[in-house]
Each structure stands twice: as structure tokens, then as C-alpha cells.
N, C-alpha and C. Protein backbone atom coordinates (compact mmCIF):
# COMPACT_ATOMS: atom_id res chain seq x y z
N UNK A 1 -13.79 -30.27 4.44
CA UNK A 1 -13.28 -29.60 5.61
C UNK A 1 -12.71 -28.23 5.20
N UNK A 2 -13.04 -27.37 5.76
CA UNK A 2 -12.95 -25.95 5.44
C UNK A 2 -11.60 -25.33 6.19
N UNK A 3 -10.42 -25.03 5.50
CA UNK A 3 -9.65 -24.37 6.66
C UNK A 3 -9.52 -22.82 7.19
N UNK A 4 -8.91 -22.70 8.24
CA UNK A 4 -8.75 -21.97 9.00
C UNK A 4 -8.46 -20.33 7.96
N UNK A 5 -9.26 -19.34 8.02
CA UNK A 5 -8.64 -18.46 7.18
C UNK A 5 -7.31 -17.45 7.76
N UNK A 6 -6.89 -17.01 6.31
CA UNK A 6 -5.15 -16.93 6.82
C UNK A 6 -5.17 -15.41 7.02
N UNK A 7 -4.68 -15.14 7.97
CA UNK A 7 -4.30 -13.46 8.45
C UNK A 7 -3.74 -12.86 7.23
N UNK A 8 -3.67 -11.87 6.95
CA UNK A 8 -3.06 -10.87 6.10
C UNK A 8 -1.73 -10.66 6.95
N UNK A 9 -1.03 -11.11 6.26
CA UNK A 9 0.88 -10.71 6.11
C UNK A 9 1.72 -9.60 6.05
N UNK A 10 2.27 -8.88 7.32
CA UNK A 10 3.08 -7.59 6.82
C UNK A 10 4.08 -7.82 5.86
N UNK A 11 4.18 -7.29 4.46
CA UNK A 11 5.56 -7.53 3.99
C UNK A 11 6.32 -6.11 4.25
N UNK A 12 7.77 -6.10 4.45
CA UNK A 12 8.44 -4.90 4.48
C UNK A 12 8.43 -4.44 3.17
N UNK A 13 8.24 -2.82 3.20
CA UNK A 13 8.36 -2.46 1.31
C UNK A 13 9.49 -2.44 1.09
N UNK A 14 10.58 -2.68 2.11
CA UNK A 14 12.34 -2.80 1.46
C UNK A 14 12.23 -4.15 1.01
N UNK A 15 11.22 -4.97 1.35
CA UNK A 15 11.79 -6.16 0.48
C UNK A 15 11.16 -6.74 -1.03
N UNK A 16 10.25 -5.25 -1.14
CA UNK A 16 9.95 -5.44 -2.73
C UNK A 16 10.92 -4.78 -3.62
N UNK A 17 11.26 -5.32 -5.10
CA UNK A 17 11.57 -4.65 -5.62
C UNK A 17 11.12 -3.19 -6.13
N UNK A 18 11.81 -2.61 -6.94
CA UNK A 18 11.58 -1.13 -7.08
C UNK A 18 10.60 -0.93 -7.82
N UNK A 19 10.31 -2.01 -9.01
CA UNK A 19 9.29 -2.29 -10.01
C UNK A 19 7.81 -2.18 -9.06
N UNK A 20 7.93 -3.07 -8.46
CA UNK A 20 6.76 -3.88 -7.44
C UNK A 20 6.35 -2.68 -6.82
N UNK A 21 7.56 -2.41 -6.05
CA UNK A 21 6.61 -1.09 -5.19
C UNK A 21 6.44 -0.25 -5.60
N UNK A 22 6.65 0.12 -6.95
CA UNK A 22 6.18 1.78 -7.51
C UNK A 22 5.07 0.94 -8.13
N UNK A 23 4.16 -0.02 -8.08
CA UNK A 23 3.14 -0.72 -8.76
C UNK A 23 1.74 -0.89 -7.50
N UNK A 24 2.68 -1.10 -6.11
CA UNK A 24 1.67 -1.27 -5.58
C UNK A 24 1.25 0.25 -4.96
N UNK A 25 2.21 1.48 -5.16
CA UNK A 25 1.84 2.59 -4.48
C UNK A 25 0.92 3.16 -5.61
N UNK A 26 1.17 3.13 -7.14
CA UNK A 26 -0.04 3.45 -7.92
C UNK A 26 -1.18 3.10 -7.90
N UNK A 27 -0.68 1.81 -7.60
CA UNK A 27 -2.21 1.28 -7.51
C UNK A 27 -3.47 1.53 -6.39
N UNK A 28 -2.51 1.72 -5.08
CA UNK A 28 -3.10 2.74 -3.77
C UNK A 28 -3.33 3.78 -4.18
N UNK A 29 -2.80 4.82 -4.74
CA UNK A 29 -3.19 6.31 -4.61
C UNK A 29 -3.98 6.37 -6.16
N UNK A 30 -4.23 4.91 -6.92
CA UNK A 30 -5.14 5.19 -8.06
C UNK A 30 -6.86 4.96 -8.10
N UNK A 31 -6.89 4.12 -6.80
CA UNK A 31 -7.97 3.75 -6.11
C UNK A 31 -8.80 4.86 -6.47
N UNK A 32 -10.11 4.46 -6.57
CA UNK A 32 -11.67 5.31 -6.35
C UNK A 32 -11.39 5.81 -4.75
N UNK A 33 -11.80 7.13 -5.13
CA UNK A 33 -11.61 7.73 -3.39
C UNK A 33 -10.65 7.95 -2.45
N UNK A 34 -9.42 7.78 -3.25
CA UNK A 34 -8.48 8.40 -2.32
C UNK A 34 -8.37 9.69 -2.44
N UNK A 35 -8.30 10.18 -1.19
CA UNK A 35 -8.78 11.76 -1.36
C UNK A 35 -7.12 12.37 -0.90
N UNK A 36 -7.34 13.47 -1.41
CA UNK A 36 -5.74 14.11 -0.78
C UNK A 36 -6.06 15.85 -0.69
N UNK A 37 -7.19 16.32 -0.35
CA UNK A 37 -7.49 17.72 -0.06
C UNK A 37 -8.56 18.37 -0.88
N UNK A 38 -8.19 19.73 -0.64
CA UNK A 38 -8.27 20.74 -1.76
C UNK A 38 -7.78 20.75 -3.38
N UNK A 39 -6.52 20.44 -3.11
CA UNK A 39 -5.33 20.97 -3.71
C UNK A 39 -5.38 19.26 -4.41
N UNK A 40 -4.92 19.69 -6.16
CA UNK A 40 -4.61 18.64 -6.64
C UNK A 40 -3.25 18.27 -6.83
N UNK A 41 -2.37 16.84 -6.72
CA UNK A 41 -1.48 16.31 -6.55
C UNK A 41 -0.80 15.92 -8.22
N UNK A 42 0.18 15.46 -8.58
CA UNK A 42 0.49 15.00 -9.76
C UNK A 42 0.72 13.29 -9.34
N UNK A 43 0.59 12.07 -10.22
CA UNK A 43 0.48 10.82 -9.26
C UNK A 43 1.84 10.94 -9.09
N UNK A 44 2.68 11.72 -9.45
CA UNK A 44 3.91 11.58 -8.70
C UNK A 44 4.15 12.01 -7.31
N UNK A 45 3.43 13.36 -7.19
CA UNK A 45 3.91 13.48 -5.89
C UNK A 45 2.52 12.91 -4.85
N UNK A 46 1.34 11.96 -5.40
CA UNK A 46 0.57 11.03 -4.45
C UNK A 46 1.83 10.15 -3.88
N UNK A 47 2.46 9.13 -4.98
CA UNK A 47 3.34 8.14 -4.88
C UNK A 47 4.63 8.77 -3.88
N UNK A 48 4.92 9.78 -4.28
CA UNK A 48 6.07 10.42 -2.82
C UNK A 48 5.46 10.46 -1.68
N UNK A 49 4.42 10.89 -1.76
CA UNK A 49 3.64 10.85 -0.22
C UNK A 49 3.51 9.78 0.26
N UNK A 50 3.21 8.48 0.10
CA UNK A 50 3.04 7.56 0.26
C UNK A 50 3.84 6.64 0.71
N UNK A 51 5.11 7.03 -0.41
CA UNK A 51 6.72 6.89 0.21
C UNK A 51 6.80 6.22 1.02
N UNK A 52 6.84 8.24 1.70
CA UNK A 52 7.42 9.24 2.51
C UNK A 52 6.37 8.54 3.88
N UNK A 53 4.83 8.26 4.08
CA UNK A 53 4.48 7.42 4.89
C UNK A 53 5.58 5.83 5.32
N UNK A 54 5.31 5.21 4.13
CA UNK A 54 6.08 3.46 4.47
C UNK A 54 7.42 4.21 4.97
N UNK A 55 8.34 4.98 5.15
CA UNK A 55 9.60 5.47 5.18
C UNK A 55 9.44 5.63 6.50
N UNK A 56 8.16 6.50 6.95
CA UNK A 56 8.15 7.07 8.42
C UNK A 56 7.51 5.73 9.10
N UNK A 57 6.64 4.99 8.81
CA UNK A 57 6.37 3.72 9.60
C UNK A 57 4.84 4.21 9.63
N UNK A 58 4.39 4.98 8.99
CA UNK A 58 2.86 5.22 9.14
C UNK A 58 2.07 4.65 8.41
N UNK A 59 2.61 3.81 7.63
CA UNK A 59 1.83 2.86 6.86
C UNK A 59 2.83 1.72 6.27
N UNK A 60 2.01 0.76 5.90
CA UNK A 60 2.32 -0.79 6.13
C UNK A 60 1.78 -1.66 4.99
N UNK A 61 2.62 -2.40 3.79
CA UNK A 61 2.28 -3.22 2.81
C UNK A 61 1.70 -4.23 3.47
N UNK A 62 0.72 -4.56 2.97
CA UNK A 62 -0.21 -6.17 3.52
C UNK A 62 -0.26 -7.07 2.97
N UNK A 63 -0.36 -7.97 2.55
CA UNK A 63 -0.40 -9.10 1.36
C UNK A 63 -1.71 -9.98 2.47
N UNK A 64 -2.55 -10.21 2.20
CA UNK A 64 -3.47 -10.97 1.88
C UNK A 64 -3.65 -11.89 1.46
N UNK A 65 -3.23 -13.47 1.68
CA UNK A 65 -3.12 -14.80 1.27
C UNK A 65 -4.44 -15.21 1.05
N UNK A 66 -5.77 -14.95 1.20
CA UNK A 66 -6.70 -15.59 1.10
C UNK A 66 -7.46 -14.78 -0.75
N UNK A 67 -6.88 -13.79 -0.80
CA UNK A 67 -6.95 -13.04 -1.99
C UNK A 67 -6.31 -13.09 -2.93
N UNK A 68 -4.39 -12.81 -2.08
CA UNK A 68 -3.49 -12.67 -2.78
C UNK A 68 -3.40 -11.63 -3.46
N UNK A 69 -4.34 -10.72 -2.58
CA UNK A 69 -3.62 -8.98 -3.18
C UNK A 69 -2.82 -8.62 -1.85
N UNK A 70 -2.80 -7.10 -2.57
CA UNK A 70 -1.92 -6.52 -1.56
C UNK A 70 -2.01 -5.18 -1.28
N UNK A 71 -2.42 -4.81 -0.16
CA UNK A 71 -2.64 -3.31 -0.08
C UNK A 71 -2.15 -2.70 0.71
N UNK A 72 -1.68 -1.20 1.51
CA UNK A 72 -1.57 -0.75 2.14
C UNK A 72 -2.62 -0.26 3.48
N UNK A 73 -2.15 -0.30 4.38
CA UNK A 73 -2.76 0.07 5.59
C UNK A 73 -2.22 1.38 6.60
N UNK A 74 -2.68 2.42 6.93
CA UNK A 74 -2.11 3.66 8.07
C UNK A 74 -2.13 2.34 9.22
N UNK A 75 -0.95 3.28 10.11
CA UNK A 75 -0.76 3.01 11.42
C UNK A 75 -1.37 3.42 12.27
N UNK A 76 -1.45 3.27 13.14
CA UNK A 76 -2.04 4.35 14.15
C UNK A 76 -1.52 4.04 15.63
């Protein structure tokens, strides 16, 4: 019997630690293809940007139970 597959999970990024979330924002802005312009970024200031999104509510940690990763998503 096969079960039901499980929705992907908002977690708040206030409720990761500081470790965790400077792990999962590298790991977003280290991705193949994340693009950020013209202009090249240092991964520090990708990772501020990225922030500076979860901060404003324009993007959203996911956790994924059927994977058990975790990625970010824009709002819209």
C-alpha cells in the first residue's frame, strides 16, 4: 500500500539556527544557474541578498519530507 505523498513544509528561517541557515542560503545561491545579472556578486553579498529576501517575506524555506531536502522558494 503506497501512501499518500507529503506536501513540502514551510519552515520559518527564524527557527533555524545560524549554522543551518547560512548552509542552506549557500547552498541556494551555489546552485548551477542562479543568475544575479550583469554584475558579479561576492557569495557574501548573494547570501545578504537572500537574507534580505526571507527578511522581507519574498521568499520562503521549504523542507520537503518526501526528499528531506530543503530549498527556498520566491513569493509572489
Amino acid at each position: 500500500m503506497q501512501e499518500d505523498p507529503q506536501e513540502p513544509v514551510e519552515v520559518p528561517y527564524t527557527a533555524l539556527s545560524a549554522d543551518a541557515l547560512r548552509g542552506v542560503l549557500e547552498s541556494f545561491v551555489l546552485r548551477e544557474g542562479t543568475e544575479y545579472g550583469e554584475r558579479d556578486f561576492t557569495l557574501e553579498q548573494k547570501v545578504a541578498q537572500v537574507l534580505t529576501q526571507l527578511q522581507r517575506g519574498d521568499a520562503r524555506v521549504m523542507f520537503d519530507p518526501e526528499t528531506a531536502s530543503v530549498t527556498l522558494v520566491t513569493v509572489r
